[in-house]
N, C-alpha and C. Protein backbone atom coordinates (compact mmCIF):
# COMPACT_ATOMS: atom_id res chain seq x y z
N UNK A 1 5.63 3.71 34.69
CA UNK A 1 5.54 4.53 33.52
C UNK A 1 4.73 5.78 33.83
N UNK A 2 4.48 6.86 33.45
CA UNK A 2 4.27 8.37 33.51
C UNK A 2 3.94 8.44 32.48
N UNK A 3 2.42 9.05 32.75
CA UNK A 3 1.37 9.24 31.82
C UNK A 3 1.16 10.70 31.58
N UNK A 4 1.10 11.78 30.40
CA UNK A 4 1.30 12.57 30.38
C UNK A 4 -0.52 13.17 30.13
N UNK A 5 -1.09 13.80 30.74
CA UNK A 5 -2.81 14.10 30.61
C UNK A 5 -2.71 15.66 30.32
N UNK A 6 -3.77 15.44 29.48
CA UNK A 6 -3.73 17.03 28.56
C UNK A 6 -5.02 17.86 29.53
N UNK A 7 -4.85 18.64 29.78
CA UNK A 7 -5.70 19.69 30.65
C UNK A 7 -6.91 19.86 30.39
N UNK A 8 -7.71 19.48 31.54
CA UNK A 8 -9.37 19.11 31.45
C UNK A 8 -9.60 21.24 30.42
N UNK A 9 -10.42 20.58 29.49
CA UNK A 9 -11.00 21.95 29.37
C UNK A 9 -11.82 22.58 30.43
N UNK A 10 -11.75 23.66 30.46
CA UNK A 10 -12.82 24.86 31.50
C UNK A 10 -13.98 24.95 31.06
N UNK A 11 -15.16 24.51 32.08
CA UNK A 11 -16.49 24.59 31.88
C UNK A 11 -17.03 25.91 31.07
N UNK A 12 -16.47 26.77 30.94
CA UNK A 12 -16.84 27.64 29.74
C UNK A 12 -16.78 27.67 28.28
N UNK A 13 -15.16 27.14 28.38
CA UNK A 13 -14.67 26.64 26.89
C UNK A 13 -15.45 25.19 26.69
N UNK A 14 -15.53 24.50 26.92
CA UNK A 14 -16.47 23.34 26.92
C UNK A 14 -17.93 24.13 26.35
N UNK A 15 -18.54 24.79 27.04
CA UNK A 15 -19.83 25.53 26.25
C UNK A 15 -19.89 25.77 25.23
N UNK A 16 -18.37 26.61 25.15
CA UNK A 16 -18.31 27.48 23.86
C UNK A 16 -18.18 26.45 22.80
N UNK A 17 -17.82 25.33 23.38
CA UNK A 17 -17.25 24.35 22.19
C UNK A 17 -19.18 23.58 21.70
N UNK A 18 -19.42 23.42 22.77
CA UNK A 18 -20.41 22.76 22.51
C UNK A 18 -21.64 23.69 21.74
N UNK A 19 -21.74 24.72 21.78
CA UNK A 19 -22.19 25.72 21.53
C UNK A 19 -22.34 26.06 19.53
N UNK A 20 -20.61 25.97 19.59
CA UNK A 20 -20.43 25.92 17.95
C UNK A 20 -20.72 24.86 17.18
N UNK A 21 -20.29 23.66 18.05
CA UNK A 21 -20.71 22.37 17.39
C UNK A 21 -22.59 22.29 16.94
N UNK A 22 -22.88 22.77 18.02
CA UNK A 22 -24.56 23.28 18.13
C UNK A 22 -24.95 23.32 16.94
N UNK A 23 -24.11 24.85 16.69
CA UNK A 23 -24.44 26.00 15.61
C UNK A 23 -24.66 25.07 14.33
N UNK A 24 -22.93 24.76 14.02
CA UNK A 24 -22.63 24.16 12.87
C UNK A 24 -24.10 23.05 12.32
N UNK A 25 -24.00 22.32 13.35
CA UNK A 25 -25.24 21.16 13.47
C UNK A 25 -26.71 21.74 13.01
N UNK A 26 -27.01 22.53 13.90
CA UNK A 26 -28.38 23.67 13.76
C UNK A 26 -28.39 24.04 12.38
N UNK A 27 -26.95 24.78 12.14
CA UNK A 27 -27.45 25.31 10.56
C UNK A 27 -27.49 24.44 9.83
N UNK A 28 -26.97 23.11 9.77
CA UNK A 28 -27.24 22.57 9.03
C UNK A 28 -28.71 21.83 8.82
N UNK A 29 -29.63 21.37 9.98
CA UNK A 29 -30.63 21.20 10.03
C UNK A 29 -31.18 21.97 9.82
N UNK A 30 -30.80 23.48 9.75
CA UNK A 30 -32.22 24.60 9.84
C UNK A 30 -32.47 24.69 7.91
N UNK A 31 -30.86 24.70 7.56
CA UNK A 31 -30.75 24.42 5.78
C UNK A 31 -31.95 23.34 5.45
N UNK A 32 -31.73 22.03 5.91
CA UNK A 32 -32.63 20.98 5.82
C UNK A 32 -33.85 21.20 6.24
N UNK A 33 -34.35 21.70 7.23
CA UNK A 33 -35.72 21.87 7.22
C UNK A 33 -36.02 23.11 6.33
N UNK A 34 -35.49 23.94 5.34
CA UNK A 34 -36.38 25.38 5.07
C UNK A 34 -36.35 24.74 3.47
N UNK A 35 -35.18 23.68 3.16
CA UNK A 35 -35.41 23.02 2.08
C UNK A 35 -36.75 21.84 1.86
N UNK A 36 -37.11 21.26 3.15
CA UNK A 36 -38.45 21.21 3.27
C UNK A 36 -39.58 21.34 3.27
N UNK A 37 -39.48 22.88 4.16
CA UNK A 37 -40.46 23.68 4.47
C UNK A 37 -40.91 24.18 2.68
N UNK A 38 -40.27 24.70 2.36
CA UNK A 38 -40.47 26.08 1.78
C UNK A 38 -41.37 25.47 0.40
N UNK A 39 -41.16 24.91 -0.21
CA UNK A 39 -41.22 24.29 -1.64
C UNK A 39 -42.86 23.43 -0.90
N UNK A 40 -42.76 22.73 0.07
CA UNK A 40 -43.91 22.08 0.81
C UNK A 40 -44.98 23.08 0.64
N UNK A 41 -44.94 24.01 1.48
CA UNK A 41 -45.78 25.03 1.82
C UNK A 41 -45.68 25.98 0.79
N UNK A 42 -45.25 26.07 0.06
CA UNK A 42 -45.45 27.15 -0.89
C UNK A 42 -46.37 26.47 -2.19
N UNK A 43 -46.20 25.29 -2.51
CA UNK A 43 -46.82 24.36 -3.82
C UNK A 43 -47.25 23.55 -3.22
N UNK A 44 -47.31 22.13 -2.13
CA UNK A 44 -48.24 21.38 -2.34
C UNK A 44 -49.01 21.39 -1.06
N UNK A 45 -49.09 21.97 0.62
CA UNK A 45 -50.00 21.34 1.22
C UNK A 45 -50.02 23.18 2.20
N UNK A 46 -50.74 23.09 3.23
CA UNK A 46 -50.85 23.35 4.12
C UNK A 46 -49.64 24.06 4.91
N UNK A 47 -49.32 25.06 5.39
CA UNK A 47 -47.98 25.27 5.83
C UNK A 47 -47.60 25.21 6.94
N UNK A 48 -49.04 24.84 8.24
CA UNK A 48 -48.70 24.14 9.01
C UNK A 48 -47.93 22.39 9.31
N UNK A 49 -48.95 21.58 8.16
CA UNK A 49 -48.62 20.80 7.89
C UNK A 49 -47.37 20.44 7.53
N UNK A 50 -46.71 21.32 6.36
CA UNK A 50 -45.43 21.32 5.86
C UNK A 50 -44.35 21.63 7.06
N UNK A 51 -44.76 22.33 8.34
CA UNK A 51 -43.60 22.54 9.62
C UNK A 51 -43.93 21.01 9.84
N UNK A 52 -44.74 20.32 10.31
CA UNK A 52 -44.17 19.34 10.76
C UNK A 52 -43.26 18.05 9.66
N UNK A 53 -43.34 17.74 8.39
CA UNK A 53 -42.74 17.11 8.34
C UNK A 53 -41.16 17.45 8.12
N UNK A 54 -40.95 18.68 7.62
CA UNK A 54 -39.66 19.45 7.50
C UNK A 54 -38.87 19.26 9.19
N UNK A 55 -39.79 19.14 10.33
CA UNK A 55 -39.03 19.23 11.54
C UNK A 55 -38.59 17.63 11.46
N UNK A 56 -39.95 16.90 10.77
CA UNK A 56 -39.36 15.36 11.43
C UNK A 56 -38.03 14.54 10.35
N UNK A 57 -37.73 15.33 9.56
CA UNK A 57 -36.78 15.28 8.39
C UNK A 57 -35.34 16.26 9.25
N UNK A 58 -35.83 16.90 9.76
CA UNK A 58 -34.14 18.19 10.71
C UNK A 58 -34.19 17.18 11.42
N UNK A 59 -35.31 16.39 12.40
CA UNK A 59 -35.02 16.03 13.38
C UNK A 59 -34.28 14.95 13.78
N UNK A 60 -34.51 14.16 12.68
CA UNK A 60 -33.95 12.62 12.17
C UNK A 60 -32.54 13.02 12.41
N UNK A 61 -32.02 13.37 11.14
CA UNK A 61 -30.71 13.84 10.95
C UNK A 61 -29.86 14.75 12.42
N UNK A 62 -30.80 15.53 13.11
CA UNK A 62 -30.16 16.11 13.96
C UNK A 62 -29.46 15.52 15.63
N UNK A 63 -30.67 14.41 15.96
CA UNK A 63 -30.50 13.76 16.89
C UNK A 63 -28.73 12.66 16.77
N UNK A 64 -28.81 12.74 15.28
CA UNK A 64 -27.83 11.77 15.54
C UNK A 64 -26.18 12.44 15.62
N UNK A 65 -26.59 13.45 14.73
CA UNK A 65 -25.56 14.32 15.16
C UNK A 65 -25.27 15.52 16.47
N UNK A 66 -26.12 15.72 17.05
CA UNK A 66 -26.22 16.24 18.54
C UNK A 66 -25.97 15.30 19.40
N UNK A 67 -26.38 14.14 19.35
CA UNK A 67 -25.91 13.24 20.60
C UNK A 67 -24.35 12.40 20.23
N UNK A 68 -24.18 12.22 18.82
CA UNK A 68 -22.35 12.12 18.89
C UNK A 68 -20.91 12.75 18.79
N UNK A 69 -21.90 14.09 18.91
CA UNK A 69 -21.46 15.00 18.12
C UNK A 69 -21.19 16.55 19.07
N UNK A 70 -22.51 16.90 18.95
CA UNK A 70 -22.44 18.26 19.81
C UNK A 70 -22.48 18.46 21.06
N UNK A 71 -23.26 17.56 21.42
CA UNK A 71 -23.11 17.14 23.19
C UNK A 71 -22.04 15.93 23.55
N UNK A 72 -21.49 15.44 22.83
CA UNK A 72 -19.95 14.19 23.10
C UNK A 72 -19.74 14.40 24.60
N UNK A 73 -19.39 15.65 24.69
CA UNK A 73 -18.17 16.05 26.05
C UNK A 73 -19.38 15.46 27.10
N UNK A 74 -20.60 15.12 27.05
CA UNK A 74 -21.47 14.82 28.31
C UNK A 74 -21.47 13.59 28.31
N UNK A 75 -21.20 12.77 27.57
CA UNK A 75 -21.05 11.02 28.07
C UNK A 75 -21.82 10.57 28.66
N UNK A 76 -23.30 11.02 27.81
CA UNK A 76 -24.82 10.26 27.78
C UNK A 76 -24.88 9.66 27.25
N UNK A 77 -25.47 8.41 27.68
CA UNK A 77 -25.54 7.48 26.67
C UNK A 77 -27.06 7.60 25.97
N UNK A 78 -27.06 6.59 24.73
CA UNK A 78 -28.31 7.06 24.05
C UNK A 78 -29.47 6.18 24.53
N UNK A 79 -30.04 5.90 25.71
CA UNK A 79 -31.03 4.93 26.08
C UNK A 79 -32.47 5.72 25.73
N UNK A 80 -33.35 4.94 26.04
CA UNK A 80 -34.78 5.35 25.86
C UNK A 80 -35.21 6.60 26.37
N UNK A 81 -34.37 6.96 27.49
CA UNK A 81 -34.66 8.26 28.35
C UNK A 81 -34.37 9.46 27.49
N UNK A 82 -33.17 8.86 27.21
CA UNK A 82 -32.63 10.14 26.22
C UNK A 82 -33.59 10.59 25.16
N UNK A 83 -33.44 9.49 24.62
CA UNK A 83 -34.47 9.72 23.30
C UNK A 83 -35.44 10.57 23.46
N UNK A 84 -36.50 10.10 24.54
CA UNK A 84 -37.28 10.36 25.05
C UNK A 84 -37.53 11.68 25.11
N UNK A 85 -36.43 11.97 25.77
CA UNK A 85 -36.50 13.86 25.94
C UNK A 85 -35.80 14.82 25.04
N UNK A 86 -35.48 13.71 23.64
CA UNK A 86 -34.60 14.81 22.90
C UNK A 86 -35.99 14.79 22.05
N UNK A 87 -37.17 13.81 22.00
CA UNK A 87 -38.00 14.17 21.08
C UNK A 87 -39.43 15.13 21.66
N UNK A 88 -39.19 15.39 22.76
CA UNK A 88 -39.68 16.20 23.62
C UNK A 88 -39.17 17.59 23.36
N UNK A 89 -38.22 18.04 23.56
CA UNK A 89 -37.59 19.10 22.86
C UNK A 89 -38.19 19.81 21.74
N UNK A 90 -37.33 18.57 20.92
CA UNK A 90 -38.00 18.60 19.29
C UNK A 90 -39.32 19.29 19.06
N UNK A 91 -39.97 18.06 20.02
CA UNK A 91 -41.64 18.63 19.52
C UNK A 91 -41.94 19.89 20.02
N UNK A 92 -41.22 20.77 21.09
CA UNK A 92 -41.39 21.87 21.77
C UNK A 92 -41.44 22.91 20.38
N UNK A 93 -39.63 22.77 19.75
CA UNK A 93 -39.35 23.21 18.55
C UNK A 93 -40.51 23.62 17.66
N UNK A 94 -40.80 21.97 17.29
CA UNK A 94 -42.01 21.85 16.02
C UNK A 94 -43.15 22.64 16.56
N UNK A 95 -43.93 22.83 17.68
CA UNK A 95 -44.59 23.32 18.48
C UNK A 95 -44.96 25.51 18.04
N UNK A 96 -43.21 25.11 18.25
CA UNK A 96 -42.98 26.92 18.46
C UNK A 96 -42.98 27.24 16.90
N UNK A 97 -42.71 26.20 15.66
CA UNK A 97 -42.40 26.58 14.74
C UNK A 97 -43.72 26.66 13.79
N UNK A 98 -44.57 26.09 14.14
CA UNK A 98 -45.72 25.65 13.55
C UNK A 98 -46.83 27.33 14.24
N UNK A 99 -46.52 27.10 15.48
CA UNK A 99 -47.29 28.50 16.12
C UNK A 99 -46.94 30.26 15.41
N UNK A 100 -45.53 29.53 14.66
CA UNK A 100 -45.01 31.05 14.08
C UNK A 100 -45.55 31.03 12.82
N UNK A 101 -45.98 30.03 12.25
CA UNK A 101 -45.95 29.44 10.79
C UNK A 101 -47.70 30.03 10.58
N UNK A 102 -48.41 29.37 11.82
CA UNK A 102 -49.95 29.68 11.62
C UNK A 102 -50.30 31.33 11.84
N UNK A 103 -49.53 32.21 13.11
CA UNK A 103 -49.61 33.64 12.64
C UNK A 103 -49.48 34.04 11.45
N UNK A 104 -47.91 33.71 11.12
CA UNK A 104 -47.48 33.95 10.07
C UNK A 104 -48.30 34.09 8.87
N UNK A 105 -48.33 33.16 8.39
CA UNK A 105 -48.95 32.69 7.00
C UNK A 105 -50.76 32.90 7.29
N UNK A 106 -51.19 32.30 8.26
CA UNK A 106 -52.93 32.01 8.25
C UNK A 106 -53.35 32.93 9.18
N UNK A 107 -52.71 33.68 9.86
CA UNK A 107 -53.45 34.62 10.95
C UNK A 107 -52.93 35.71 9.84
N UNK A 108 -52.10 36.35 9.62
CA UNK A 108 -51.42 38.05 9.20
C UNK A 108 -51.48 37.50 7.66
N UNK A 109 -51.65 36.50 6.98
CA UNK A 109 -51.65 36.22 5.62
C UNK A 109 -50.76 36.69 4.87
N UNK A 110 -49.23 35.93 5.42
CA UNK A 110 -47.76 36.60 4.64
C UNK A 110 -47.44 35.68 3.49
N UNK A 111 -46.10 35.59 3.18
CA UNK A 111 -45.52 34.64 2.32
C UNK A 111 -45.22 33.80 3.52
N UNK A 112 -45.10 32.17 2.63
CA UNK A 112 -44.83 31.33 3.31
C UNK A 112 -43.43 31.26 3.90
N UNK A 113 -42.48 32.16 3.37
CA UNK A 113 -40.98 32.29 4.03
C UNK A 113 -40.95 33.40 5.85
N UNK A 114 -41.90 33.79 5.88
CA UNK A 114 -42.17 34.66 7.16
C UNK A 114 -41.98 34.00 8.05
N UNK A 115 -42.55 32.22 8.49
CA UNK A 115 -42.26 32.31 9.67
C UNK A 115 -40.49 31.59 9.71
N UNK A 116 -39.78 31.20 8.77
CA UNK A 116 -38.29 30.96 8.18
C UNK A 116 -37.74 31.92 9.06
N UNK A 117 -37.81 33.15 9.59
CA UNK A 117 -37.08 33.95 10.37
C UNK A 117 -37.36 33.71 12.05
N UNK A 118 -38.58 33.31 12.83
CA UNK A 118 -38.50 33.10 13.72
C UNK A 118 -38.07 31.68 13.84
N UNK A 119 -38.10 31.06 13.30
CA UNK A 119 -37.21 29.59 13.13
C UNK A 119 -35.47 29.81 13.12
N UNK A 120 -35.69 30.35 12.51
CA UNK A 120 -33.76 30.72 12.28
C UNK A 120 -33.25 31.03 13.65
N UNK A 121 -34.28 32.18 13.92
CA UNK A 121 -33.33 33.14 15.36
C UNK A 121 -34.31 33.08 16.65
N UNK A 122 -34.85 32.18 16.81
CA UNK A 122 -35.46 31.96 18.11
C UNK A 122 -35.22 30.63 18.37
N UNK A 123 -36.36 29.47 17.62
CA UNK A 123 -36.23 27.88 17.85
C UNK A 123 -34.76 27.52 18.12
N UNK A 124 -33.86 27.69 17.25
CA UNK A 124 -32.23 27.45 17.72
C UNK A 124 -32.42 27.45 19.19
N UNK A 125 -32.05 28.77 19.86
CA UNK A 125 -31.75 28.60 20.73
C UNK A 125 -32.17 27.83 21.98
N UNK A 126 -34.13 28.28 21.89
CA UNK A 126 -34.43 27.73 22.76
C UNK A 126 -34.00 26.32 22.90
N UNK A 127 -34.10 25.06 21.50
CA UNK A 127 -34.00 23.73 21.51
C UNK A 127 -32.31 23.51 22.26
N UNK A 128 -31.07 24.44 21.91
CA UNK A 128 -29.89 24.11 22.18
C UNK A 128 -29.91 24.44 23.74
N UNK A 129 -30.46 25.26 24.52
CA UNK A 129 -30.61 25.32 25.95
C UNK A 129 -31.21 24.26 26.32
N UNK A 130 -32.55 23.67 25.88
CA UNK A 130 -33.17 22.37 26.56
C UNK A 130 -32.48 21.51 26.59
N UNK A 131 -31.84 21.23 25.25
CA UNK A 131 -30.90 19.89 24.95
C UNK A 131 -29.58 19.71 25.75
N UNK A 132 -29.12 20.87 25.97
CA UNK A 132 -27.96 20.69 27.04
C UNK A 132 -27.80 20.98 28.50
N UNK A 133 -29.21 21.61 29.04
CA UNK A 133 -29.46 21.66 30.50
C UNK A 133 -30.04 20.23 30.94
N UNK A 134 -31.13 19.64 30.11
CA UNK A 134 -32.33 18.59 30.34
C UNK A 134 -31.85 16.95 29.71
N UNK A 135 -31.33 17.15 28.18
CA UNK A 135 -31.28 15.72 27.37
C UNK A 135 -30.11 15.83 27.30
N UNK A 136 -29.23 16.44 27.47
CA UNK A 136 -27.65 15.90 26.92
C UNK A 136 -27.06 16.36 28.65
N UNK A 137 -27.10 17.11 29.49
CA UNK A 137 -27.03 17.47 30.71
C UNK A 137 -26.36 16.65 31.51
């Protein structure tokens, strides 16, 4: 019998694919964490404080959809290692987001939506390069 196989995608288109899936994923976590963030830090605590639990609320939700989802085409499996370094990442994220959050807001004394823009257009990317050179790789 003659098996008919559909054409490996090209390591570029594969990026690109993985890339959008990213996006889609990202924005949707970045929606989820600023619905977090914002209302947190604006009315009840601290707005450092408020980055981290808004990340560990994106992060929940995101891991599970990045590893079945946006990274698929890498056929990692999800063991301890993985984990391991996708919450490594993460915390890099929470790290960078919290450092924008404390200029932001407690060093330059802005609105609490200020550091919402280096979150949007920086953290993305860096976390989607780690996650697919290092944890999904």
């Amino acid at each position: 019998m003659i098996q008919a196989s559909l054409p490996q995608a090209s390591p570029r288109r594969e990026l690109i694919g993985q890339l959008i899936r990213f996006g889609l994923v990202g924005l949707g976590s970045t929606v989820l964490y600023a619905a977090v963030y914002w209302p947190l830090a604006t009315y009840v605590m601290w707005p450092v404080l408020a980055v981290v639990i808004a990340f560990a609320v994106a992060v929940t939700a995101g891991f599970f959809l990045h590893s079945r989802w946006s990274f698929k085409g890498h056929e990692r499996t999800e063991d301890k290692k993985t984990k391991a370094q996708f919450l490594a990442v993460q915390t890099a994220g929470m790290l960078m987001n919290a450092a924008f959050t404390w200029i932001a807001v407690d060093w330059l004394h802005g609105p609490t939506w200020w550091p919402l823009v280096p979150a949007v257009l920086v953290t993305p990317f860096v976390t989607f390069a780690l996650n697919r050179w290092w944890v999904f790789g």
